[in-house]
Protein backbone atom coordinates (compact mmCIF):
# COMPACT_ATOMS: atom_id res chain seq x y z
CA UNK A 1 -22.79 -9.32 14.99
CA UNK A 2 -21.52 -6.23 14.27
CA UNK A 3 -21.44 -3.37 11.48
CA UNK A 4 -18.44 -5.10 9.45
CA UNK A 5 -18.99 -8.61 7.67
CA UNK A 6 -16.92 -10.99 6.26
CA UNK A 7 -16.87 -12.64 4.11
CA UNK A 8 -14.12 -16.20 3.37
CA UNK A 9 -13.16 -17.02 -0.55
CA UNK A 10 -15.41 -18.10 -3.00
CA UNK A 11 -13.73 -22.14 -3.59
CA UNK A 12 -16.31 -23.42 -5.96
CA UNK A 13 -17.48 -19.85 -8.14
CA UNK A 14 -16.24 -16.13 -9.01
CA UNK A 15 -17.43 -13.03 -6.84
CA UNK A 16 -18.70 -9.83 -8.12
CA UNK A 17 -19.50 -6.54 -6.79
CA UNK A 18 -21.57 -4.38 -7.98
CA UNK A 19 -22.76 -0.32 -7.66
CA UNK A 20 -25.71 0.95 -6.46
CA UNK A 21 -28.57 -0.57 -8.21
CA UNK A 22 -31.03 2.13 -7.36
CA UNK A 23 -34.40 -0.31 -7.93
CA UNK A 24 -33.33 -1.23 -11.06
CA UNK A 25 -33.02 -4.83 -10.46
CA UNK A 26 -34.32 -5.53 -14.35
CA UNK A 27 -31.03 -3.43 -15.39
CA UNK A 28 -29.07 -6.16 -12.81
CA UNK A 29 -30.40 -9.23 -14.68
CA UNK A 30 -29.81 -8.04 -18.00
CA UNK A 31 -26.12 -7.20 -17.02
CA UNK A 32 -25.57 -10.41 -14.93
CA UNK A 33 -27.07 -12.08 -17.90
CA UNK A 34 -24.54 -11.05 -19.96
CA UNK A 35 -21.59 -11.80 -17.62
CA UNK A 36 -22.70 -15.28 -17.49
CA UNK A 37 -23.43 -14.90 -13.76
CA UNK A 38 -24.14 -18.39 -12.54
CA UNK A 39 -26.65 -18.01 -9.17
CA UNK A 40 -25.74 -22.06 -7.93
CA UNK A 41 -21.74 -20.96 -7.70
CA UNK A 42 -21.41 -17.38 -7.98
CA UNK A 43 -22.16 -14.58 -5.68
CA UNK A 44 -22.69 -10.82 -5.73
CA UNK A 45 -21.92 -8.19 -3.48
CA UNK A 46 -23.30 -4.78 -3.67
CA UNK A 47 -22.14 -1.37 -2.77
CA UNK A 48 -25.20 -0.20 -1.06
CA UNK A 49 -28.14 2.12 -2.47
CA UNK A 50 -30.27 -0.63 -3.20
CA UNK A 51 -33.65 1.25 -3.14
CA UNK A 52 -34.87 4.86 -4.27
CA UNK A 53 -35.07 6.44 -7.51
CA UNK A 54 -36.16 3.64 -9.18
CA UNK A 55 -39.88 1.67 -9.11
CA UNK A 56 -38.28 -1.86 -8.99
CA UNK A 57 -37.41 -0.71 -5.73
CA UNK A 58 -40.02 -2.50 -3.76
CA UNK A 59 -37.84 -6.28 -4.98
CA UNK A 60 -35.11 -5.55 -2.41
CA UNK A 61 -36.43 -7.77 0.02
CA UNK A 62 -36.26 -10.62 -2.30
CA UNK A 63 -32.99 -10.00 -3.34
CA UNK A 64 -31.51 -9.67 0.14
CA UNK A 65 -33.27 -13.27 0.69
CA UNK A 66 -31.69 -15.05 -2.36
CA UNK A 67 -28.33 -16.88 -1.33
CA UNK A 68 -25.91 -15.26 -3.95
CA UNK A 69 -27.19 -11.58 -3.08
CA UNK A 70 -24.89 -9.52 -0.05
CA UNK A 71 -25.48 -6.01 0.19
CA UNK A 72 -23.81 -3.04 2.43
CA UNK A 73 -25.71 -0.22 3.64
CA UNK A 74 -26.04 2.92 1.14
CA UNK A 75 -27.01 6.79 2.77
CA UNK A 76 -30.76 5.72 0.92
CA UNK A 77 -31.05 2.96 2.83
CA UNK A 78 -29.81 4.82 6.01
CA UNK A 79 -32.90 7.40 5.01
CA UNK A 80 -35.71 4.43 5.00
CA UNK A 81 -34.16 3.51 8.64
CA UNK A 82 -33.90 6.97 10.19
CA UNK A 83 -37.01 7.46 8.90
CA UNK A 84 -38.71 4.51 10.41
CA UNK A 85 -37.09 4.87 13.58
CA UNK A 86 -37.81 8.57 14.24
CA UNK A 87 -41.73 8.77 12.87
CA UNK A 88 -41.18 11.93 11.91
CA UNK A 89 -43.11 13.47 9.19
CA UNK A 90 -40.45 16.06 7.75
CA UNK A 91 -37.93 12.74 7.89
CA UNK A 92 -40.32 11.30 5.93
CA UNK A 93 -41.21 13.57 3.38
CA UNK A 94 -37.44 14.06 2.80
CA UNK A 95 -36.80 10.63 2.04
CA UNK A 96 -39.65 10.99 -0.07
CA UNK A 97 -37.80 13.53 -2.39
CA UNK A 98 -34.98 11.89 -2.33
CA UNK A 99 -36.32 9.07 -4.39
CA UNK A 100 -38.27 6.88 -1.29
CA UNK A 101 -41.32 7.87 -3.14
CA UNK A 102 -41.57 4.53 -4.33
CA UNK A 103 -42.63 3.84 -0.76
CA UNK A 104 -45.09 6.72 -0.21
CA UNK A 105 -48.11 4.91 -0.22
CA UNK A 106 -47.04 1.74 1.66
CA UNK A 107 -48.84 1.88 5.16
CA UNK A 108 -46.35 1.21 8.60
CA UNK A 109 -46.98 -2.44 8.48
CA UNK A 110 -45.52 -3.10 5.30
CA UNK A 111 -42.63 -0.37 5.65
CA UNK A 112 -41.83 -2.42 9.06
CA UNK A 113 -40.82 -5.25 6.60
CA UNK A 114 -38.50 -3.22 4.92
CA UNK A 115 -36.92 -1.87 7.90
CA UNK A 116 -36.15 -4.72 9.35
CA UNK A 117 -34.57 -6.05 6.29
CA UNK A 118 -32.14 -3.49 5.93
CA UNK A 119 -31.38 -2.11 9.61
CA UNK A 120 -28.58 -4.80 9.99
CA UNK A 121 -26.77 -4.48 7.05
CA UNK A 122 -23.44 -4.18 7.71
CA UNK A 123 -21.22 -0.61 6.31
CA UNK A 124 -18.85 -2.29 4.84
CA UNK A 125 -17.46 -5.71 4.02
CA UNK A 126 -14.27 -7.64 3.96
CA UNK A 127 -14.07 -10.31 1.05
CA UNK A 128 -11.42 -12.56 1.06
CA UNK A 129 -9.51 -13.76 -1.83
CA UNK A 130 -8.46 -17.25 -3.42
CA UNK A 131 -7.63 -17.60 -6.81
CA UNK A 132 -4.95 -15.15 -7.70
CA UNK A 133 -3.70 -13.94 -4.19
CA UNK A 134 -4.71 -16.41 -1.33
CA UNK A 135 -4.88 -14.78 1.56
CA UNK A 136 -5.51 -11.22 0.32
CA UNK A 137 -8.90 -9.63 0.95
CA UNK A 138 -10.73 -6.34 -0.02
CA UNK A 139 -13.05 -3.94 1.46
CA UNK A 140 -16.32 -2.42 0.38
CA UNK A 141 -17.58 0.33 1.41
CA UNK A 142 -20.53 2.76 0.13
CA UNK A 143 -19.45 6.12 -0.36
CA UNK A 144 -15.88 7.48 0.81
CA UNK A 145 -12.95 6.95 3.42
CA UNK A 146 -10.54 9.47 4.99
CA UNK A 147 -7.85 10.65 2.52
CA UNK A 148 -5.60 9.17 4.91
CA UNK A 149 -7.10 6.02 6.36
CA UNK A 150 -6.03 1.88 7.62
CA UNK A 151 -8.35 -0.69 7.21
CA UNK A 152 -7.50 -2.15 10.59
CA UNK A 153 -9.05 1.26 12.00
CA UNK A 154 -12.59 0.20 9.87
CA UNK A 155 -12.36 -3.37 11.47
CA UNK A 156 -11.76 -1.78 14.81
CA UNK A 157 -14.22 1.15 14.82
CA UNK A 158 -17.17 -1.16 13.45
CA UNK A 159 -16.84 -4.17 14.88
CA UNK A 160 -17.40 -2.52 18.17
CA UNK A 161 -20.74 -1.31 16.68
CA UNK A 162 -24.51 -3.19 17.36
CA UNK A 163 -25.60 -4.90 14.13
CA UNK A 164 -28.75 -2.09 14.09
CA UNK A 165 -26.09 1.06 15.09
CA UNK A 166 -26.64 2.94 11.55
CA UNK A 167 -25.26 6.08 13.64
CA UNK A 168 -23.13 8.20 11.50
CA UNK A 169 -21.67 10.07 14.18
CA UNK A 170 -17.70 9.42 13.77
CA UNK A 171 -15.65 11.45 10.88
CA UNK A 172 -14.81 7.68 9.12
CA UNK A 173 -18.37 6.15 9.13
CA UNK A 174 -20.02 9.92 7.65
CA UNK A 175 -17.38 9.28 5.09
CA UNK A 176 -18.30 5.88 4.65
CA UNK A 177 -22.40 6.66 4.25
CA UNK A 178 -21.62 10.25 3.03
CA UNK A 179 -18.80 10.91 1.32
CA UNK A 180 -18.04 11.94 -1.88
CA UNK A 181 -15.37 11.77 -4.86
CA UNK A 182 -13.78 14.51 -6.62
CA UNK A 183 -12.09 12.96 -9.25
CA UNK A 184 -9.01 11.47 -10.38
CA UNK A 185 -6.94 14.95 -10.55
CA UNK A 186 -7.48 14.80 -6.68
CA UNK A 187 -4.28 13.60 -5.45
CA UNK A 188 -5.05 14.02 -1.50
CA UNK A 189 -6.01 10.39 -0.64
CA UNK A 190 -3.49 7.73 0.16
CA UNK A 191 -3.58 4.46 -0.08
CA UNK A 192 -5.41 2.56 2.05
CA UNK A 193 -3.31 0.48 4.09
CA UNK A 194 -3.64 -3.15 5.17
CA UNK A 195 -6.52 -3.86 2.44
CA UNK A 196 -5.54 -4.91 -0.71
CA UNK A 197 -8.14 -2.84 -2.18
CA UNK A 198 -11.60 -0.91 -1.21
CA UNK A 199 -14.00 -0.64 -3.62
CA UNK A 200 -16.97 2.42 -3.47
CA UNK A 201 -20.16 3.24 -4.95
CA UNK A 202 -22.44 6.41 -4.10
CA UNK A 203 -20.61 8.95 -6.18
CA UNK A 204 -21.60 8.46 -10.37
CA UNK A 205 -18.20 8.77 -12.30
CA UNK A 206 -18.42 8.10 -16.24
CA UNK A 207 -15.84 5.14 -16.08
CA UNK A 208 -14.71 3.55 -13.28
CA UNK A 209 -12.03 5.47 -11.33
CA UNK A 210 -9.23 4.30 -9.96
CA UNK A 211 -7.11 6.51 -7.28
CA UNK A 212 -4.34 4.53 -5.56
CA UNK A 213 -5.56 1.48 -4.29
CA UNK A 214 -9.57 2.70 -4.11
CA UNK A 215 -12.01 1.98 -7.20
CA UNK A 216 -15.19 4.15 -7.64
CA UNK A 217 -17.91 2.35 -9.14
CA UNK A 218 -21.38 4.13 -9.60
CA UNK A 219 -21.83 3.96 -13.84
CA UNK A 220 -25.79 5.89 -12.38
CA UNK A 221 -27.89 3.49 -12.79
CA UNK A 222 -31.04 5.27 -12.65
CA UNK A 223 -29.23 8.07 -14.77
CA UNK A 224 -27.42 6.30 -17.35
CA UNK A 225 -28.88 3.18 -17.16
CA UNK A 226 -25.60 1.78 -16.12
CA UNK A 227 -24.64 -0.66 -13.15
CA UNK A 228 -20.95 -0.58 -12.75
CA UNK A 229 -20.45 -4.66 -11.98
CA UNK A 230 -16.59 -6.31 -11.96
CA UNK A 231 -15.34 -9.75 -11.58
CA UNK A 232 -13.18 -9.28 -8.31
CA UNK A 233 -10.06 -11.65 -9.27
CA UNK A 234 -10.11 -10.58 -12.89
CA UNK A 235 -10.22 -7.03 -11.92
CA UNK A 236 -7.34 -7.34 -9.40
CA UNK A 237 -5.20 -9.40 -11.81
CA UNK A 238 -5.54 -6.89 -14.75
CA UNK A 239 -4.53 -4.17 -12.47
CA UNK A 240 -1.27 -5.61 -11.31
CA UNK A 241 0.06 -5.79 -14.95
């Protein structure tokens, strides 16, 4: 396995994805509740950023258990693992202000559990489509990508990644655990070619953005008490008209 999933088309339900839920998996419920989310056909994929900030935090492991629940790796999940794998206090206590401090009490044992459910998760994701444009896909992805940037590079670069590589090392995956958005009035990024569309989280906008063929998602959960959470073929067919 490597650090890119994917993921063939939904034949018998609808997909969603949603942003970064922060621990605020009540907040989740209530707005799959509403959507009419239906767990025995559905499914939901999430931008990452699962954890911190939030005291439902400690439910990701169930989540990432249940079979309609796929999840890419956010920067606070990244802090958990480095966190884990170095030992170090200072790593620690940074997490820790970052919003781990949900976790500050737990002793090694039960943090292990934890680790191990979110060191393989991949960085991004590649859905595939069915309904409205067989054979088209799109890509999720955390935070950011280059301004100028081809999918095929994100296939190549990760899939030649371990499953537990979380290294950040390369300009395209800091961007894609680290990067930011500046707004719409940005014009610098292209469009992402060979993807029909990426979708990102990390970055809280007030509405969800759209610049060329890249949506930003994060409605701040744990700020605003938002999840930003679309219907992938609806939200693809709406913006070809």
């Amino acid at each position: 396995m490597s650090k890119l999933q994917t993921y063939q088309s939904n034949l018998s339900g609808r997909d969603f994805i949603c942003s970064d839920i922060h621990g605020h998996f009540s907040l989740l419920e209530e707005q799959l509740s509403h959507l009419d989310f239906d767990k025995e056909k559905d499914r939901l994929f999430c931008l990452g950023d699962l954890i911190d900030r939030g005291q439902e935090s400690d439910q990701v492991i169930d989540y990432l258990r249940k079979p309609w629940f796929f999840s890419i790796l956010g920067n606070h999940e990244l802090m958990l693992i480095d966190a884990m794998e170095t030992g170090n206090n200072h790593v620690f206590m940074q997490w820790y202000s970052w919003g781990g401090d949900w976790a500050e009490d737990f002793s090694q044992e039960a943090l292990t559990e934890y680790y191990e459910a979110l060191v393989e998760l991949p960085m991004a994701i590649e859905l595939h489509l069915t309904k409205n444009d067989p054979g088209g896909k799109v890509g999720l992805v955390h935070a950011g990508l280059p301004d100028i940037c081809d999918w095929h590079t994100v296939r190549q670069d990760l899939s030649a990644m371990d499953v537990r590589d979380n290294s950040t090392g390369t300009s395209l995956t800091y961007h894609m655990l680290w990067g930011g958005f500046s707004g719409i009035s940005d014009d610098k990024a292209q469009r992402v070619d060979n993807i029909d569309h990426v979708f990102h989280g990390h970055t809280i906008v007030e509405e969800m953005t759209t610049v060329t063929n890249r949506t930003f998602m994060d409605l701040g959960s744990y700020k605003y008490g938002r999840i930003g959470i679309i219907e992938v073929e609806s939200f693809l067919s709406r913006m070809s008209k």
